[in-house]
Every structure is written in C-alpha cells, then in structure tokens.
PDB file of N, CA and C in Angstrom:
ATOM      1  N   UNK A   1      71.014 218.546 147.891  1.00  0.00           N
ATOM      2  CA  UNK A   1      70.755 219.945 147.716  1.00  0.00           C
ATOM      3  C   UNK A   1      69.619 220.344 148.668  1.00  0.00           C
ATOM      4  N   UNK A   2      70.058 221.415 149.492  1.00  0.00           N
ATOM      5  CA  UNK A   2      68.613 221.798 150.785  1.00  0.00           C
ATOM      6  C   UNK A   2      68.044 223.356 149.834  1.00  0.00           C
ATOM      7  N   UNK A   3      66.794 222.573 149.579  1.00  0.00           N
ATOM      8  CA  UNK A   3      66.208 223.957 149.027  1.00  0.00           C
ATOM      9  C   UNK A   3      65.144 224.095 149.754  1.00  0.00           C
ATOM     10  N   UNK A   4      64.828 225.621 149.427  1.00  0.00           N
ATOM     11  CA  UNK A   4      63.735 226.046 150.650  1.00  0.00           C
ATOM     12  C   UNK A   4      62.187 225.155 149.978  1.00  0.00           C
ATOM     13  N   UNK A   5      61.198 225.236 150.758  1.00  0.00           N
ATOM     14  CA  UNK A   5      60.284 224.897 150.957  1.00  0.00           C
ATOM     15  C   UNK A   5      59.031 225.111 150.215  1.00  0.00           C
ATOM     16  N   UNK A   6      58.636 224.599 148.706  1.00  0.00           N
ATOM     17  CA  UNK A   6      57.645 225.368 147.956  1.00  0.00           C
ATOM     18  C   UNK A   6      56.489 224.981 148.738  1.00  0.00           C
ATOM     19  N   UNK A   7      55.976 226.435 148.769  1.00  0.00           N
ATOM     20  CA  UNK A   7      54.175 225.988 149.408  1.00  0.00           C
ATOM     21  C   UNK A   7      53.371 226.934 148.513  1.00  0.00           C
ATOM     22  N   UNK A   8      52.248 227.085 148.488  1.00  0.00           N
ATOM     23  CA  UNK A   8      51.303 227.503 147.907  1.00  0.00           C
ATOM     24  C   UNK A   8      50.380 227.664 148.196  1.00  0.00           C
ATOM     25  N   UNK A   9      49.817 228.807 148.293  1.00  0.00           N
ATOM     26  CA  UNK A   9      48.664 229.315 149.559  1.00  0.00           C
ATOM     27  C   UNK A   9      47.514 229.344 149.161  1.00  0.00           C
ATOM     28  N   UNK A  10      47.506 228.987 147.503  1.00  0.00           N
ATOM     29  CA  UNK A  10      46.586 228.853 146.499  1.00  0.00           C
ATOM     30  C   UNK A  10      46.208 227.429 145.881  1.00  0.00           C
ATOM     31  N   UNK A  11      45.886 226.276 146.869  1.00  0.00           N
ATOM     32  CA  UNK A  11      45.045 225.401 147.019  1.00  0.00           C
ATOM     33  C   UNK A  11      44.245 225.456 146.894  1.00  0.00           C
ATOM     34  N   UNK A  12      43.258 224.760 145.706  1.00  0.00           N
ATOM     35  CA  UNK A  12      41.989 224.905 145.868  1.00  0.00           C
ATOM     36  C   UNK A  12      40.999 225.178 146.866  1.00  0.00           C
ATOM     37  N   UNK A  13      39.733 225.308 147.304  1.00  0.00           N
ATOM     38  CA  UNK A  13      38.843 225.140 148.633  1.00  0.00           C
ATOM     39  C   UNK A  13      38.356 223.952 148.210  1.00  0.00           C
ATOM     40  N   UNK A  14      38.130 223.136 149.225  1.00  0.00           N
ATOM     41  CA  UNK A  14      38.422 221.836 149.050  1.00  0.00           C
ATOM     42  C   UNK A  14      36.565 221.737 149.482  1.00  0.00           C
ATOM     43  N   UNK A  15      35.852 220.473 148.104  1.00  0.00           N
ATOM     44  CA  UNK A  15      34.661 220.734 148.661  1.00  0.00           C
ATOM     45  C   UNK A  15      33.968 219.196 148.782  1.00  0.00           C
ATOM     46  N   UNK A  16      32.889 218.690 149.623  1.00  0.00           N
ATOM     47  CA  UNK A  16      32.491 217.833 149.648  1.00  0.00           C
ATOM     48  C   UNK A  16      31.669 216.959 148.442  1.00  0.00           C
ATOM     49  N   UNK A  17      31.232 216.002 148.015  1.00  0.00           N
ATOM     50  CA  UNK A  17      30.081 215.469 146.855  1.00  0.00           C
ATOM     51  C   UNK A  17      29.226 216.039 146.468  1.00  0.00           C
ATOM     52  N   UNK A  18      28.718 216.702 147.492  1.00  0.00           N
ATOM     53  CA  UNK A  18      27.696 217.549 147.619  1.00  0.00           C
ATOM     54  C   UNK A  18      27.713 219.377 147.081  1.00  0.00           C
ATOM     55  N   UNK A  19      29.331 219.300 146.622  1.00  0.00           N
ATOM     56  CA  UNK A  19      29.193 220.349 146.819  1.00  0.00           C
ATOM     57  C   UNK A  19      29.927 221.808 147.378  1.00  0.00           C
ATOM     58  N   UNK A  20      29.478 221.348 149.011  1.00  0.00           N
ATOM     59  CA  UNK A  20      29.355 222.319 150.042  1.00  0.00           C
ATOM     60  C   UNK A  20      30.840 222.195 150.685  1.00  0.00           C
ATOM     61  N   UNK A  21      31.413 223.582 151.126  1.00  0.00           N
ATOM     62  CA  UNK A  21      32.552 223.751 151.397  1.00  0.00           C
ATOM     63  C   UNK A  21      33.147 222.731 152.570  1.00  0.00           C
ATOM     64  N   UNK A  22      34.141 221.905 152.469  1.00  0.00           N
ATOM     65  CA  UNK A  22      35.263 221.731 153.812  1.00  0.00           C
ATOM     66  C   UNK A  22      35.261 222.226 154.406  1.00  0.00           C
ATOM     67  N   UNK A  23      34.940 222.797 155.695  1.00  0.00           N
ATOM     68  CA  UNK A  23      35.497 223.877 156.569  1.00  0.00           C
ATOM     69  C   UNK A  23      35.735 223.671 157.771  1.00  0.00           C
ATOM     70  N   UNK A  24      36.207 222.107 157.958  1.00  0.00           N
ATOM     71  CA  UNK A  24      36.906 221.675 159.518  1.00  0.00           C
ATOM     72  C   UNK A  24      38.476 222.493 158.917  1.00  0.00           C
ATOM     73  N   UNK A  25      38.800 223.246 159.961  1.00  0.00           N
ATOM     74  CA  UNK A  25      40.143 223.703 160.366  1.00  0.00           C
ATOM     75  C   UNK A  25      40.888 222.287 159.639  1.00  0.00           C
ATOM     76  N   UNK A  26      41.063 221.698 160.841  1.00  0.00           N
ATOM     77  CA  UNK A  26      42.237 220.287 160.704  1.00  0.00           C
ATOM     78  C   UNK A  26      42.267 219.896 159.215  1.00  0.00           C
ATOM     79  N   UNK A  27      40.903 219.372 158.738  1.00  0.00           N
ATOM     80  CA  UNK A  27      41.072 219.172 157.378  1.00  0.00           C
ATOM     81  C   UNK A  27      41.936 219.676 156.588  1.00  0.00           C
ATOM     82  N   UNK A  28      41.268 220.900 156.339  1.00  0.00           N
ATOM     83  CA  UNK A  28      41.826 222.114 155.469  1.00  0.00           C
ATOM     84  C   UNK A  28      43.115 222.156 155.523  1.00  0.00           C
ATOM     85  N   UNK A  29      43.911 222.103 156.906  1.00  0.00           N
ATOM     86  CA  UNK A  29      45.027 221.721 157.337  1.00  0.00           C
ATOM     87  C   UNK A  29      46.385 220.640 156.705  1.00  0.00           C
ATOM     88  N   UNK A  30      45.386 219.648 157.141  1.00  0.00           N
ATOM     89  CA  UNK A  30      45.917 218.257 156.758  1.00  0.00           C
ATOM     90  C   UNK A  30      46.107 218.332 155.176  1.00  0.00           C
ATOM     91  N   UNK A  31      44.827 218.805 154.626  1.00  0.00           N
ATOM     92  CA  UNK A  31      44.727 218.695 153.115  1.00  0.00           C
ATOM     93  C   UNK A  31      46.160 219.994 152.745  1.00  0.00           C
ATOM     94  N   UNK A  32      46.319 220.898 152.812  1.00  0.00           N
ATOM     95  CA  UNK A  32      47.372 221.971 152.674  1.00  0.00           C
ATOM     96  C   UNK A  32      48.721 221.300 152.724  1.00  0.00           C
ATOM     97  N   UNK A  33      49.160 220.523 154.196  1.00  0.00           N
ATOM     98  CA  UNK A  33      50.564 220.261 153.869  1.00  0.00           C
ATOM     99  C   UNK A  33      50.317 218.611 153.147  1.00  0.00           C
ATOM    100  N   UNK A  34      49.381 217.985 152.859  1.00  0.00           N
ATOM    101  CA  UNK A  34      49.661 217.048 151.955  1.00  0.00           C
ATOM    102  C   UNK A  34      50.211 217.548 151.252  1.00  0.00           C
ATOM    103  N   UNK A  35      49.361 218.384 149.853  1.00  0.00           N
ATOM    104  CA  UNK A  35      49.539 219.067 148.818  1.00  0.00           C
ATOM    105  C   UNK A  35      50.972 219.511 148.978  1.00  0.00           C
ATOM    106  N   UNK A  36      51.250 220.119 149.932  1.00  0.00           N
ATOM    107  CA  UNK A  36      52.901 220.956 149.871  1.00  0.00           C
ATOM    108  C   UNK A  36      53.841 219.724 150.066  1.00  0.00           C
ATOM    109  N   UNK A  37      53.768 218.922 150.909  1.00  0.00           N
ATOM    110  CA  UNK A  37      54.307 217.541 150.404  1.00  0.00           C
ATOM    111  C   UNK A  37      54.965 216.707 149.388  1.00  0.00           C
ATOM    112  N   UNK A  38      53.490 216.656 148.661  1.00  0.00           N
ATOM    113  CA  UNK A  38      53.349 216.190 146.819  1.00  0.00           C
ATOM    114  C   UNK A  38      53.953 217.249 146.215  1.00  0.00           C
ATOM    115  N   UNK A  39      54.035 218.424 145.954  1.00  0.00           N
ATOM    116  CA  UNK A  39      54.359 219.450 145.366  1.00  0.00           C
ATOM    117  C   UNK A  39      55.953 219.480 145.554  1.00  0.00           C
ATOM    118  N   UNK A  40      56.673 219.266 146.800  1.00  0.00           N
ATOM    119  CA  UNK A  40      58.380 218.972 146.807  1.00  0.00           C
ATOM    120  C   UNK A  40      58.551 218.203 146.367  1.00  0.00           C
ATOM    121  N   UNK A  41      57.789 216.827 146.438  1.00  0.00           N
ATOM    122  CA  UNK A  41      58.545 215.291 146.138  1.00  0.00           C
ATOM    123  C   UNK A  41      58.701 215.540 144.819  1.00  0.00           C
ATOM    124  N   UNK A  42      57.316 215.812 144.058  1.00  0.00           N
ATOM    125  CA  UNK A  42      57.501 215.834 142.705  1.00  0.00           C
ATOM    126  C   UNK A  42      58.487 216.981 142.183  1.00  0.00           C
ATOM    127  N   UNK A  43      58.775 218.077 142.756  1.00  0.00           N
ATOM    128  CA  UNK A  43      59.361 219.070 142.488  1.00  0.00           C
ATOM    129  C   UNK A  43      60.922 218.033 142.130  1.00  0.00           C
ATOM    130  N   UNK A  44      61.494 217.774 143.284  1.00  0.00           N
ATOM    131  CA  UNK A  44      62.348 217.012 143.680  1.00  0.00           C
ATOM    132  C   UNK A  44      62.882 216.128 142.476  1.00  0.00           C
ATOM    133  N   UNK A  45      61.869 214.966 142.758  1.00  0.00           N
ATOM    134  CA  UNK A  45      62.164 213.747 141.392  1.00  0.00           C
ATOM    135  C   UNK A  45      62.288 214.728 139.989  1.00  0.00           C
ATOM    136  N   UNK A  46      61.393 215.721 139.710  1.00  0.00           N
ATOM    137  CA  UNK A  46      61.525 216.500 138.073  1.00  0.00           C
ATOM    138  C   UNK A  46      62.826 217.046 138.279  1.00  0.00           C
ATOM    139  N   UNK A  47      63.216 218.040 139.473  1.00  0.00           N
ATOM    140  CA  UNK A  47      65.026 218.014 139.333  1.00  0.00           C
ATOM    141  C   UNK A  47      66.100 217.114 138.966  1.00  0.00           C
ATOM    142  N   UNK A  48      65.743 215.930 139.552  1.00  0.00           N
ATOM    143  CA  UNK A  48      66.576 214.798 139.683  1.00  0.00           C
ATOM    144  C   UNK A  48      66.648 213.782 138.412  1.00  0.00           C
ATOM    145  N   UNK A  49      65.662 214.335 137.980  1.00  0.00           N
ATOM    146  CA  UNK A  49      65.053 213.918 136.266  1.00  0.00           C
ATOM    147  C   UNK A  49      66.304 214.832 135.391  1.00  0.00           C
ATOM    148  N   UNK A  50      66.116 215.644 135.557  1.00  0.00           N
ATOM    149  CA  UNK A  50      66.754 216.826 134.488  1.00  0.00           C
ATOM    150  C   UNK A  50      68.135 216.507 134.987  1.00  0.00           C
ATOM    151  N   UNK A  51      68.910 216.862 136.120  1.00  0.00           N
ATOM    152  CA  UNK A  51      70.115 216.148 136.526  1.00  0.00           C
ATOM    153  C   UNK A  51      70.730 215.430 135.686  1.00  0.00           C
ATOM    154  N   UNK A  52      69.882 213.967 135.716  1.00  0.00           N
ATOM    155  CA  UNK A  52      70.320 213.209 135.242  1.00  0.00           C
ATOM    156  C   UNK A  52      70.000 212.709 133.934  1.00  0.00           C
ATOM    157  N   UNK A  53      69.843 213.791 133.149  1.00  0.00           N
ATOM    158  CA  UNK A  53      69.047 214.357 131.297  1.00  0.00           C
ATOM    159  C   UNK A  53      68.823 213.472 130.880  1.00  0.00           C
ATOM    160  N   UNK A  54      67.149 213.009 131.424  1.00  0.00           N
ATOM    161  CA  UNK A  54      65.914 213.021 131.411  1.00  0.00           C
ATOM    162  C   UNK A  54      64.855 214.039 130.563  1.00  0.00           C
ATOM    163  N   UNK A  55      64.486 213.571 129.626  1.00  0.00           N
ATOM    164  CA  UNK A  55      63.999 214.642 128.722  1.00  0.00           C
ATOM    165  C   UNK A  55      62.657 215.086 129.640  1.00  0.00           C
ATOM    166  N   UNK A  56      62.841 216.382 129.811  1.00  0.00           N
ATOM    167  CA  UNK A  56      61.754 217.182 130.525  1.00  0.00           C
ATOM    168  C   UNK A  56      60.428 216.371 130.490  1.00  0.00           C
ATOM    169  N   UNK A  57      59.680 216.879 129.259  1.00  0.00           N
ATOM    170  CA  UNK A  57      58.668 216.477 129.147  1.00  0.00           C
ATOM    171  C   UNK A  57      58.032 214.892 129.293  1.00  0.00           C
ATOM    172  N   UNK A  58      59.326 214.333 128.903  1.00  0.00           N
ATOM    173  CA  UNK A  58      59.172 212.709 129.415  1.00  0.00           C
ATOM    174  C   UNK A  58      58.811 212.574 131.077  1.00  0.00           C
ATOM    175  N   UNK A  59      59.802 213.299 131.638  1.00  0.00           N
ATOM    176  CA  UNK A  59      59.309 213.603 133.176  1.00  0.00           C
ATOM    177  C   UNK A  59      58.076 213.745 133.518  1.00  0.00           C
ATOM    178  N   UNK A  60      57.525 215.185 132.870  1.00  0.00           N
ATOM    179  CA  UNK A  60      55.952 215.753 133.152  1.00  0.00           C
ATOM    180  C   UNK A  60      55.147 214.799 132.541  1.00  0.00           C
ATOM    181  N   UNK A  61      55.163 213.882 131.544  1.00  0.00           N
ATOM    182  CA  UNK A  61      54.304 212.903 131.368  1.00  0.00           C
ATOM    183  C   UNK A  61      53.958 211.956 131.915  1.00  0.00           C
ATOM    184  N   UNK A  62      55.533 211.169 132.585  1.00  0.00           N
ATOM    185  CA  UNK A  62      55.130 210.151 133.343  1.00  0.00           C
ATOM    186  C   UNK A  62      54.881 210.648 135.066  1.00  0.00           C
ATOM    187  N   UNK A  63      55.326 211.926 135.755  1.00  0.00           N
ATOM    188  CA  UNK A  63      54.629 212.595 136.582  1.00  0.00           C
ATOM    189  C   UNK A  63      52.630 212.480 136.472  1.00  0.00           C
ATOM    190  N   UNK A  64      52.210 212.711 135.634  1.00  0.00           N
ATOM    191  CA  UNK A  64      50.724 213.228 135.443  1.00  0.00           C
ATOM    192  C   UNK A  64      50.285 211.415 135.147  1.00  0.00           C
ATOM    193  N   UNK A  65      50.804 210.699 134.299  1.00  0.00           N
ATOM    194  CA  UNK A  65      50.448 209.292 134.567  1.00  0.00           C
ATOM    195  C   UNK A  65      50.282 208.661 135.922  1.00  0.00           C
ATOM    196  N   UNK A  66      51.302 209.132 136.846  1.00  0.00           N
ATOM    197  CA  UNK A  66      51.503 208.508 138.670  1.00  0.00           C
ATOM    198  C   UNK A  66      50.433 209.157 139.069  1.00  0.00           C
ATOM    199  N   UNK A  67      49.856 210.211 138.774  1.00  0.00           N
ATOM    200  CA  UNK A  67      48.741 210.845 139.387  1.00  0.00           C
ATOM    201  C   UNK A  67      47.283 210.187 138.654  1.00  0.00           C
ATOM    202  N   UNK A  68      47.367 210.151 137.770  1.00  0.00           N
ATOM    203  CA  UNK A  68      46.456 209.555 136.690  1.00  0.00           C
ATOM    204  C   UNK A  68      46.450 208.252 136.857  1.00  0.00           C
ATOM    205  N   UNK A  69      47.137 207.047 137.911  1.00  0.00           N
ATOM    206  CA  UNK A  69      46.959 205.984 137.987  1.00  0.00           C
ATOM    207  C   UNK A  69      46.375 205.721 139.559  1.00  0.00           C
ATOM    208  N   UNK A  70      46.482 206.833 140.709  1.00  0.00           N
ATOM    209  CA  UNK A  70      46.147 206.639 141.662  1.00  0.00           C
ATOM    210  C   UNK A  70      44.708 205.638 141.788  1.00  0.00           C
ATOM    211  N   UNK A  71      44.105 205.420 142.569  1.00  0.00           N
ATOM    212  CA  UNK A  71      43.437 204.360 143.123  1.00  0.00           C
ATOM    213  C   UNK A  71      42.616 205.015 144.021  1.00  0.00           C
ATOM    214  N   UNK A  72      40.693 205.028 143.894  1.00  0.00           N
ATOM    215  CA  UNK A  72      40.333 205.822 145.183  1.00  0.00           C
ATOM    216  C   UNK A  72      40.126 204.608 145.872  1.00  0.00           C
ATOM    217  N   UNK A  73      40.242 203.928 146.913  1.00  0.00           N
ATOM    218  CA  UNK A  73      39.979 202.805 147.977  1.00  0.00           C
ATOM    219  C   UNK A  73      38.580 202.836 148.461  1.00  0.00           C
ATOM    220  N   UNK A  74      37.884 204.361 148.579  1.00  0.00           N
ATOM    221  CA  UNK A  74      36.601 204.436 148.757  1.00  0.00           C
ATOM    222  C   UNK A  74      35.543 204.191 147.991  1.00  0.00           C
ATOM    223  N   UNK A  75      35.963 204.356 146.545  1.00  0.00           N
ATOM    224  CA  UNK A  75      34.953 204.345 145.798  1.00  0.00           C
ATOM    225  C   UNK A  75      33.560 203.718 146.140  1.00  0.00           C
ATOM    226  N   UNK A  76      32.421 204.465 145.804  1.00  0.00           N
ATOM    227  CA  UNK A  76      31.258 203.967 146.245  1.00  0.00           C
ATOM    228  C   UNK A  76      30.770 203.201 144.826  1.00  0.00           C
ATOM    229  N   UNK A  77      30.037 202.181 145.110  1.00  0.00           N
ATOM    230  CA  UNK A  77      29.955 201.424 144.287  1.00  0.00           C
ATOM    231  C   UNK A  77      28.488 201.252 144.158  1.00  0.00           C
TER     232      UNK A  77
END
C-alpha cells in the first residue's frame, strides 16, 4: 500500500543538557526527518498490526515498550 508521507511540523525544539536551544540548521534537520522516519515505520507496523487483528492497544503497548527499551550508548557516567 503507497501512502502519502506523514510529517509533522510540530516537533519539539530540540534542546541541549543545558537547556539552551539546538540551533545548527543540519541538526534540526537531521533531527526532523529522523522523527518523520520513526513516525511512518511505526505508523506502518500499527497498520500491519490491525491488518492482521492484532488487538490495537496490544500494538500501542508493545510500540511504547520498543521506545521504552532503547539504549543511550552515550550515557555519561
């Protein structure tokens, strides 16, 4: 199925530890079509969930768990 393209122009402003705003272009950038990225895939798999009746909310739970299990690699320690 080719569906159009969800984006969302209403991304947070993305801010440093400190605080203080992001405001490299590229960043801001980069960070935008990640997000629109993540936002199809998951869009995607929750269709493909329901498709194949997948109880909704079972979906949105284990959706927010995959996010809720990520890993920061940076962590300062």
């Amino acid at each position: 199925m080719n569906q159009p393209k969800i984006t969302n122009p209403e991304w947070p402003k993305w801010v440093h530890d400190d605080g203080s705003v992001v405001s490299c272009t590229e960043k801001v950038k980069v960070m935008a079509e990640n997000f629109d990225e993540l936002k199809q895939i998951a869009q995607d798999a929750l269709e493909d969930g329901l498709l194949m009746e997948v109880n909704e909310q079972q979906m949105r739970e284990a959706l927010h768990k995959l996010v809720d299990s990520l890993v920061n690699p940076y962590q300062k320690r």
